[in-house]
Protein backbone atom coordinates (compact mmCIF):
# COMPACT_ATOMS: atom_id res chain seq x y z
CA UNK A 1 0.00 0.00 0.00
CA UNK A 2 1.59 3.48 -0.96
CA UNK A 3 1.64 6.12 1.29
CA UNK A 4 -0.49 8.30 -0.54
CA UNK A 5 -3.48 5.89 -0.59
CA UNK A 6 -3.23 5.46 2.78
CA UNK A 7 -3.81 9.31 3.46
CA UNK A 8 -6.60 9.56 0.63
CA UNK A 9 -8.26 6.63 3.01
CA UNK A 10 -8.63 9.21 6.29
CA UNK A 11 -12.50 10.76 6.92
CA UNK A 12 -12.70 14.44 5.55
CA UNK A 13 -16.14 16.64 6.44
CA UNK A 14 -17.20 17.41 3.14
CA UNK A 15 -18.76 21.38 2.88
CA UNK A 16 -22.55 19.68 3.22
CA UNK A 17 -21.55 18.08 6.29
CA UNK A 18 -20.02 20.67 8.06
CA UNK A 19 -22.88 23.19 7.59
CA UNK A 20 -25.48 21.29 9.49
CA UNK A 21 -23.08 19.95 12.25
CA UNK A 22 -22.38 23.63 12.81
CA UNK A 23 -26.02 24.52 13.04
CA UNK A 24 -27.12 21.87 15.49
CA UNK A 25 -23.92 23.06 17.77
CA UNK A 26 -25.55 26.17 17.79
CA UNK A 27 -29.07 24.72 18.25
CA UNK A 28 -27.70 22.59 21.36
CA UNK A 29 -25.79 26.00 22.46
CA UNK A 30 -28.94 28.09 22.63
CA UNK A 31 -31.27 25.05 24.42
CA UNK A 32 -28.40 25.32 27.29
CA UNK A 33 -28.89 28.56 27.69
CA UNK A 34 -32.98 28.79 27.69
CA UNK A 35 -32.99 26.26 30.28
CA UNK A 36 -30.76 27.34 32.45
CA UNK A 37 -32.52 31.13 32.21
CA UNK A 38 -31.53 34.14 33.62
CA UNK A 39 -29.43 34.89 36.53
CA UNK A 40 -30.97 34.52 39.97
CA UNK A 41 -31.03 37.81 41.20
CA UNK A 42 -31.69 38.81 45.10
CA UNK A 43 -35.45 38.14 46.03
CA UNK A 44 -35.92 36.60 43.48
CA UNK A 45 -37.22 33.69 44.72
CA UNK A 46 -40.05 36.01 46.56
CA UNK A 47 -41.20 37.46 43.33
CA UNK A 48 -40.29 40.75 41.61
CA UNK A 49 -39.16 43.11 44.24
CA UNK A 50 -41.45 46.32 44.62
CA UNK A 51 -39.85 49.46 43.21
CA UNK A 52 -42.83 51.93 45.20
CA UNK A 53 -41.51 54.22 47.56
CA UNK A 54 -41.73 53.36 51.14
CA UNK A 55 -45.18 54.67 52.70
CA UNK A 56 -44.42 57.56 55.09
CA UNK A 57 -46.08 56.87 58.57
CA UNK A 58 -48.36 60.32 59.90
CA UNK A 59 -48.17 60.55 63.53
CA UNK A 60 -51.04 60.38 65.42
CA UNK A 61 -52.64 63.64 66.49
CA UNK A 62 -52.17 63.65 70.52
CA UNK A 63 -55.79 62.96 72.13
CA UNK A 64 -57.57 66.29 73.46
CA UNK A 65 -57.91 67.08 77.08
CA UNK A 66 -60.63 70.03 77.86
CA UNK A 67 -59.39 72.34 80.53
CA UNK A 68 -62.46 74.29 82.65
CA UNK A 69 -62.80 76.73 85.61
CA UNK A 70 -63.93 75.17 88.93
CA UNK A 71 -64.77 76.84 91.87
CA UNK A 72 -63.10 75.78 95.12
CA UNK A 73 -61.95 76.33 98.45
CA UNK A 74 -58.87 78.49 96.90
CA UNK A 75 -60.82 79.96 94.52
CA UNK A 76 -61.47 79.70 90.82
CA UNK A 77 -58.74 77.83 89.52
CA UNK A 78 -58.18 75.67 86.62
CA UNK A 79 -59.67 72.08 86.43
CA UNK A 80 -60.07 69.07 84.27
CA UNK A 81 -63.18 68.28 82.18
CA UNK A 82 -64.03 65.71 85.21
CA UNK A 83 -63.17 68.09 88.05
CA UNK A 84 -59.37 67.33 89.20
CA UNK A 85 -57.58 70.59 90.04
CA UNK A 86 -54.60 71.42 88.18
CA UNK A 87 -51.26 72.29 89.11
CA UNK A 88 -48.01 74.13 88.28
CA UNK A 89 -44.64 73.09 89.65
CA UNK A 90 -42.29 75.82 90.64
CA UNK A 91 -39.26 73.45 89.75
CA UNK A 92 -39.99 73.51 86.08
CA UNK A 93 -38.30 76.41 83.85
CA UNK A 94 -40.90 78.39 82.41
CA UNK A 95 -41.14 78.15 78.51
CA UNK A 96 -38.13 75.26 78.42
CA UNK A 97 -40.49 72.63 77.20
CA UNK A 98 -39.49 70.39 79.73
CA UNK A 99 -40.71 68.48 82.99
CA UNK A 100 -38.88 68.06 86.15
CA UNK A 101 -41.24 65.82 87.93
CA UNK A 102 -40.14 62.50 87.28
CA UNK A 103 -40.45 59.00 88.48
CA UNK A 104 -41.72 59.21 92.47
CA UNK A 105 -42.50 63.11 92.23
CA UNK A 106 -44.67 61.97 88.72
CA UNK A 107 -46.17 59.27 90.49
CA UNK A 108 -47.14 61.80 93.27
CA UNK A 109 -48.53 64.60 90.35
CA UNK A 110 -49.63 62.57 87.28
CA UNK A 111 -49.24 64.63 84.59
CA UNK A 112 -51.83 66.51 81.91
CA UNK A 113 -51.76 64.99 79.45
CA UNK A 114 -52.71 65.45 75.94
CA UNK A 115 -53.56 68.08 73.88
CA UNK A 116 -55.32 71.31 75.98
CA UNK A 117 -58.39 73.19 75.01
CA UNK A 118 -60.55 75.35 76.59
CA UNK A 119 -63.89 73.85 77.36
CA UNK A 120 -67.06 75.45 75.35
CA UNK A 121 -67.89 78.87 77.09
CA UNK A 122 -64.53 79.07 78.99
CA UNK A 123 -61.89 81.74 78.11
CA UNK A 124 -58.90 81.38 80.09
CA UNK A 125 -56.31 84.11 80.10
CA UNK A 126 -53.28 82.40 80.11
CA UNK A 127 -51.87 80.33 76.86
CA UNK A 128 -52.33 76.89 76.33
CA UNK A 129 -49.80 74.40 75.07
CA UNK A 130 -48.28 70.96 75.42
CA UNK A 131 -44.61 69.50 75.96
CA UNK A 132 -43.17 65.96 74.86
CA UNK A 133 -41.76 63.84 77.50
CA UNK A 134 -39.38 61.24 77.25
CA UNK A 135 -41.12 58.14 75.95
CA UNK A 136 -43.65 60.25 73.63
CA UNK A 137 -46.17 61.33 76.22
CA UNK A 138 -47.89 64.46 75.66
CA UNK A 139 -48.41 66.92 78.69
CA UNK A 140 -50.31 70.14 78.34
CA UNK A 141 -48.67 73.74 79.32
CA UNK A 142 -50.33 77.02 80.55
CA UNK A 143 -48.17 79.76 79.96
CA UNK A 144 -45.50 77.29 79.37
CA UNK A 145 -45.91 75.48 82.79
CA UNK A 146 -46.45 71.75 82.38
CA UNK A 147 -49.64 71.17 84.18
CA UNK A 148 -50.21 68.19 86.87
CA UNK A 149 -52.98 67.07 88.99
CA UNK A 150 -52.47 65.69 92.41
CA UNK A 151 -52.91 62.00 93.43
CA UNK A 152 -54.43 62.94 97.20
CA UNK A 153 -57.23 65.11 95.46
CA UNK A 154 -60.09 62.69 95.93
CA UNK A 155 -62.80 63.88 94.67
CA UNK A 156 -63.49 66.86 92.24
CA UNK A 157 -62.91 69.93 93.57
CA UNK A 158 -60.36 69.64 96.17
CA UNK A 159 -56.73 71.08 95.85
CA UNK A 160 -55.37 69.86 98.89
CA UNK A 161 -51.65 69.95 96.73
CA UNK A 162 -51.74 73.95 97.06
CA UNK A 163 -48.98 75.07 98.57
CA UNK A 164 -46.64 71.24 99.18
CA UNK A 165 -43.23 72.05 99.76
CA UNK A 166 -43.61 75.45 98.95
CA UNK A 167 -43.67 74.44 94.95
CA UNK A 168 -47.11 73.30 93.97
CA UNK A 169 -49.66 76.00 93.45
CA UNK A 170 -53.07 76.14 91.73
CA UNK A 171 -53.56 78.34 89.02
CA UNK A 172 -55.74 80.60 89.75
CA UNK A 173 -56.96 84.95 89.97
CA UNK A 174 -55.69 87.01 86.68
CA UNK A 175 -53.23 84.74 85.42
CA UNK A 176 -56.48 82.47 85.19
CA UNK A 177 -59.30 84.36 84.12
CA UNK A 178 -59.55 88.28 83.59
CA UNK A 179 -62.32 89.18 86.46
CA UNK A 180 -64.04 86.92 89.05
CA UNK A 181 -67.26 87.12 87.30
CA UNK A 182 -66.02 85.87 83.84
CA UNK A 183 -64.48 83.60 85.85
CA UNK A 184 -67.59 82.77 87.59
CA UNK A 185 -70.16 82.47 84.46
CA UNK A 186 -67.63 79.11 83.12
CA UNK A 187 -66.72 77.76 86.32
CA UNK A 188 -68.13 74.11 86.93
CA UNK A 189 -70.19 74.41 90.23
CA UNK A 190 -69.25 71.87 92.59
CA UNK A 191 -71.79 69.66 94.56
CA UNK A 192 -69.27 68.29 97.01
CA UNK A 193 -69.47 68.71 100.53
CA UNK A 194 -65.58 68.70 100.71
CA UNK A 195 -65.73 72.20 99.00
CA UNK A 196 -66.53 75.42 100.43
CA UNK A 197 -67.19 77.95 98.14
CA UNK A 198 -65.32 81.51 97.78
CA UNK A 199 -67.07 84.62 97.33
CA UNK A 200 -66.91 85.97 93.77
CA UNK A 201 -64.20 88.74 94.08
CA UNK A 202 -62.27 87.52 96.56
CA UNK A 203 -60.42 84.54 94.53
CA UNK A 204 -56.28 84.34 95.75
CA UNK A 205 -53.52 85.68 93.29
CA UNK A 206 -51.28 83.50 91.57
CA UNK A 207 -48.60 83.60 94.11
CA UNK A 208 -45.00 82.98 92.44
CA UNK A 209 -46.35 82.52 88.95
């Protein structure tokens, strides 16, 4: 056998064959790649990830607290809607927007709290606000005096906290109202016993205020 038979004898891919090999590599190609798919992406196993903005959460509006006048033994002075006398606390800073009474001391004067209005009919001199203490809670202000009641009041009317340690005071005479009888025409009238009643005109100033 020469040697050039022997070469002549070796498989060639003729032009025809070639072509459609080429195409089904390509074929086979592209199937690998549809059934693998796309990239796995982060989520996406949850579904398509939302592209809205986040919703912005509105505060809630602090609940309302109606203020009144009620008449007691020191006078008019400024009440609750269901009687409790009110207090200031010497110990807080005027206008800082801040309590001192804290932990035992709050436990002793429970605070105002929410947002202060004046009761239908009343017009109270002084200027109504509110302060945020720590944790959220909302305490109402007159004249920028956080405003407490006092946990040995027990029952409407009383103010036996006027005067403690020198500190705790109603809020009562100008500062209050602007005349006894305005003060007088929206003050709640008190039924209890435990009250005794001061002449209209004679109500105390608002000693230290």
């Amino acid at each position: 056998m020469s040697p050039s038979r022997h070469l002549t004898a070796a498989p060639r891919l003729s032009l025809r064959t070639a072509v459609p090999v080429a195409a089904l590599s390509a074929a086979l190609c592209l199937a690998a790649v549809a059934c693998r798919g796309p990239a796995a992406s982060a989520g996406g196993a949850y579904g398509t990830a939302s592209t809205a903005a986040p919703t912005t959460m509105t505060p809630a509006a602090p609940a309302k607290d109606l203020l009144t006048i009620r008449m007691t033994g020191a006078g008019y002075v400024l009440a609750t809607s269901t009687g409790r006398t009110v207090y200031w606390y010497s110990g807080d800073s005027k206008g800082s927007g801040k309590s001192t009474c804290t932990g035992t001391c709050l436990a002793a004067w429970p605070a105002v709290t929410g947002a202060p209005v004046a009761a239908p009919g009343v017009q109270l001199a002084g200027q109504l606000g509110t302060i945020t203490r720590p944790g959220g809670v909302v305490q109402a202000t007159y004249n920028g005096y956080p405003l407490y009641t006092y946990a040995q009041d027990m029952a409407p009317g009383q103010t036996t906290g006027n005067g403690v340690t020198g500190a705790w005071h109603v809020i009562t005479g100008a500062v209050l109202s602007s005349s006894p009888s305005s003060a007088a025409a929206a003050s709640l009238r008190d039924a209890s016993p435990t009250t005794s009643a001061t002449p209209t005109g004679t109500a105390p100033g608002y000693g230290g205020y």
